[in-house]
C-alpha atoms as a PDB file:
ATOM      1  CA  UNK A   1      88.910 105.737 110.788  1.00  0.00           C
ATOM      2  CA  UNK A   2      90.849 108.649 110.105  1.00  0.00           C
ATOM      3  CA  UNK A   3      89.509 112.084 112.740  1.00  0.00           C
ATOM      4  CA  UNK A   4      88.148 114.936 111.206  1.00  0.00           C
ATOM      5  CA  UNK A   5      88.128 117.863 113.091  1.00  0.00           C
ATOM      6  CA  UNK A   6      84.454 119.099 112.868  1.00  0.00           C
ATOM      7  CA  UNK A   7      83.869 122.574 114.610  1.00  0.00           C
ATOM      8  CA  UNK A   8      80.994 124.246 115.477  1.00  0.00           C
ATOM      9  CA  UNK A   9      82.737 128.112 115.808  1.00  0.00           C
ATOM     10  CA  UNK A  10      84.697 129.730 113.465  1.00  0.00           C
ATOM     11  CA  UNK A  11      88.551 127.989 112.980  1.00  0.00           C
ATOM     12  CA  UNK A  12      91.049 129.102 110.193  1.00  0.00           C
ATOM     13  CA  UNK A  13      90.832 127.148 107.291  1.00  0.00           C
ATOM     14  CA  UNK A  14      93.748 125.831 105.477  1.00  0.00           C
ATOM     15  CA  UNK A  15      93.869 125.722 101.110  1.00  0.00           C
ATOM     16  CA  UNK A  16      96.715 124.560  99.318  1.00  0.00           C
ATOM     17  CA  UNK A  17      99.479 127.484  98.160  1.00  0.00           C
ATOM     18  CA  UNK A  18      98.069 129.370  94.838  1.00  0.00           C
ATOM     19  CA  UNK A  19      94.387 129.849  94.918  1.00  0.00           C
ATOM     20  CA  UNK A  20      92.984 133.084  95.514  1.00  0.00           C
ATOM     21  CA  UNK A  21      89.476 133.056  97.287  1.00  0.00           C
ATOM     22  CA  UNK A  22      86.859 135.307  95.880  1.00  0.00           C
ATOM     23  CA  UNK A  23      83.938 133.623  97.302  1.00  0.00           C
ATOM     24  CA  UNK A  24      83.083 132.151 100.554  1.00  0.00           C
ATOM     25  CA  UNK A  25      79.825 129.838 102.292  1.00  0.00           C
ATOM     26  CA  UNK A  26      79.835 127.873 105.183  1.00  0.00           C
ATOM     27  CA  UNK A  27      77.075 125.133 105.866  1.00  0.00           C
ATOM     28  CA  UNK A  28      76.599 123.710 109.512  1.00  0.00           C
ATOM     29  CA  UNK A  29      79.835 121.440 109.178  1.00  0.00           C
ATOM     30  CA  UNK A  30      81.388 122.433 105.890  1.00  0.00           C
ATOM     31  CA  UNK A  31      83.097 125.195 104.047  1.00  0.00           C
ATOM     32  CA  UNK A  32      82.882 125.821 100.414  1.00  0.00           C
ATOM     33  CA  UNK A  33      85.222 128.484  98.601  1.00  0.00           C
ATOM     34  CA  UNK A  34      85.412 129.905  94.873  1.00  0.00           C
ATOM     35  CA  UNK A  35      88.679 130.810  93.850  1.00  0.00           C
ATOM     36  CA  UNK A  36      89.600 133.380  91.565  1.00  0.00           C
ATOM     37  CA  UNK A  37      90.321 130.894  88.628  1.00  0.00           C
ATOM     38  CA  UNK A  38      86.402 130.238  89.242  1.00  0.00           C
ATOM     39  CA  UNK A  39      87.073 126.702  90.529  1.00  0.00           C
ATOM     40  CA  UNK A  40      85.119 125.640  94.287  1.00  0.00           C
ATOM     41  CA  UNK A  41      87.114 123.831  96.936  1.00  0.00           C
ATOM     42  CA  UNK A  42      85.316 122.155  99.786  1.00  0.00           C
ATOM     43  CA  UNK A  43      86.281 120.583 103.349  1.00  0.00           C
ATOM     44  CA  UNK A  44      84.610 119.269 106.489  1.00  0.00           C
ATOM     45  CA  UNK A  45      81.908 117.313 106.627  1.00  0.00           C
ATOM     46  CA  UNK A  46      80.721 115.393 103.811  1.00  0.00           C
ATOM     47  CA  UNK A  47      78.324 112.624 105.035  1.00  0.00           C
ATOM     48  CA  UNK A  48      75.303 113.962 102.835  1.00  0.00           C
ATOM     49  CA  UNK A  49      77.801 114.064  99.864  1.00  0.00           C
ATOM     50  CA  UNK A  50      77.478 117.847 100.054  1.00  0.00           C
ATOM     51  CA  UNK A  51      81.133 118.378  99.460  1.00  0.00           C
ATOM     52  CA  UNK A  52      80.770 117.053  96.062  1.00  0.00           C
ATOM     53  CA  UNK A  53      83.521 114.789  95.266  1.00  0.00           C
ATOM     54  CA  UNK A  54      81.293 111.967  94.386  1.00  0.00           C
ATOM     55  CA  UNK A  55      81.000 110.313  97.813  1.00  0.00           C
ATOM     56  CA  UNK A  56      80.012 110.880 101.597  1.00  0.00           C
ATOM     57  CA  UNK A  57      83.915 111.165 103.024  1.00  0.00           C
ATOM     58  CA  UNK A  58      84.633 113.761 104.949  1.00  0.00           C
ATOM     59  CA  UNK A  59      88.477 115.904 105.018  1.00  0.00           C
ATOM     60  CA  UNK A  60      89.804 118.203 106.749  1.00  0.00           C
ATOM     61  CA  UNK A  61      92.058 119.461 103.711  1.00  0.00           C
ATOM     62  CA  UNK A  62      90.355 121.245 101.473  1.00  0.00           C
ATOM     63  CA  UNK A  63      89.987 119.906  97.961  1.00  0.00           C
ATOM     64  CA  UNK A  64      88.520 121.354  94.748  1.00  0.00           C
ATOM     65  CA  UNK A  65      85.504 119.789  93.078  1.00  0.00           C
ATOM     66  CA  UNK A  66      87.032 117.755  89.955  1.00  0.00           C
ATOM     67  CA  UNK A  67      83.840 117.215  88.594  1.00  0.00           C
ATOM     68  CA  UNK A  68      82.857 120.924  87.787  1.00  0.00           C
ATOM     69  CA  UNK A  69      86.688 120.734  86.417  1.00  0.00           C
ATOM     70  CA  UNK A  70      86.596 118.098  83.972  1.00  0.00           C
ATOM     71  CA  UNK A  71      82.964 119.543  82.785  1.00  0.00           C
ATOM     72  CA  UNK A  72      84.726 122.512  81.945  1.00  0.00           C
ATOM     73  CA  UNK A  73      82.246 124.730  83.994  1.00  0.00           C
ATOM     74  CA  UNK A  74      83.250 127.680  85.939  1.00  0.00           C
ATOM     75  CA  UNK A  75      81.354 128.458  88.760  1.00  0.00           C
ATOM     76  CA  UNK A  76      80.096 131.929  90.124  1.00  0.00           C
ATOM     77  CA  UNK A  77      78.380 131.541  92.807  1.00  0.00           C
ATOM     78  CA  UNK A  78      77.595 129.422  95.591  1.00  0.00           C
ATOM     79  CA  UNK A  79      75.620 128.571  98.769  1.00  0.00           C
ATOM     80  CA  UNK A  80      76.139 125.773 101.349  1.00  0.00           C
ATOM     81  CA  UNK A  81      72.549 124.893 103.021  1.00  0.00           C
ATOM     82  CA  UNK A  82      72.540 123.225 106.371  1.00  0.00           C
ATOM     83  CA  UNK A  83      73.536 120.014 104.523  1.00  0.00           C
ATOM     84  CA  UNK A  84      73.914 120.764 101.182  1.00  0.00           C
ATOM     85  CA  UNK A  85      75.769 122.938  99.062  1.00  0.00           C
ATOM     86  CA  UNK A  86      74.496 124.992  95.738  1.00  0.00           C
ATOM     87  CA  UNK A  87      76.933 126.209  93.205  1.00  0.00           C
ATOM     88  CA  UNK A  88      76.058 128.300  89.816  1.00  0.00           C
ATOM     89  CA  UNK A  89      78.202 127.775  87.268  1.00  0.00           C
ATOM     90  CA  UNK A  90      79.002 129.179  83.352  1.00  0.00           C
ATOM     91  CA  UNK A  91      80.034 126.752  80.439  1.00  0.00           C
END
């Protein structure tokens, strides 16, 4: 199994050249971002599924949530919980 570096204090976190952040939560042991293109990108720790790429794998690159994507919904706003994460989103 691959290590995933899972911190409890702030780190620096790492997104792919291009996106702008406007928006930023962080849950116990993930990170969620908006960008400015209103997409959300997610890393850490996804064992509850709260990173929302369709299954409980964890990354330590962060990766944008295809599924709000290919629904064609921009999202606004969001909130990581403890082990979840809460996004609102426009059609």
């Amino acid at each position: 199994a691959a290590f995933i570096s899972i911190q409890a204090f702030p780190a620096l976190l790492d997104l792919p050249q291009g996106p702008e952040v406007s928006t930023v939560s962080c849950g116990s042991r993930h990170t969620a971002v908006i960008t400015r293109s209103h997409c959300v990108m997610t890393v850490s720790a996804g064992k509850y599924g709260q990173l929302g790429h369709g299954d409980n794998t964890s990354s330590d690159q962060a990766r944008r949530v295809e599924h709000l994507v290919a629904k064609g919904l921009r999202a606004e706003e969001v909130v990581c919980g403890p082990w979840t994460t809460y996004v609102r989103v426009l059609e």
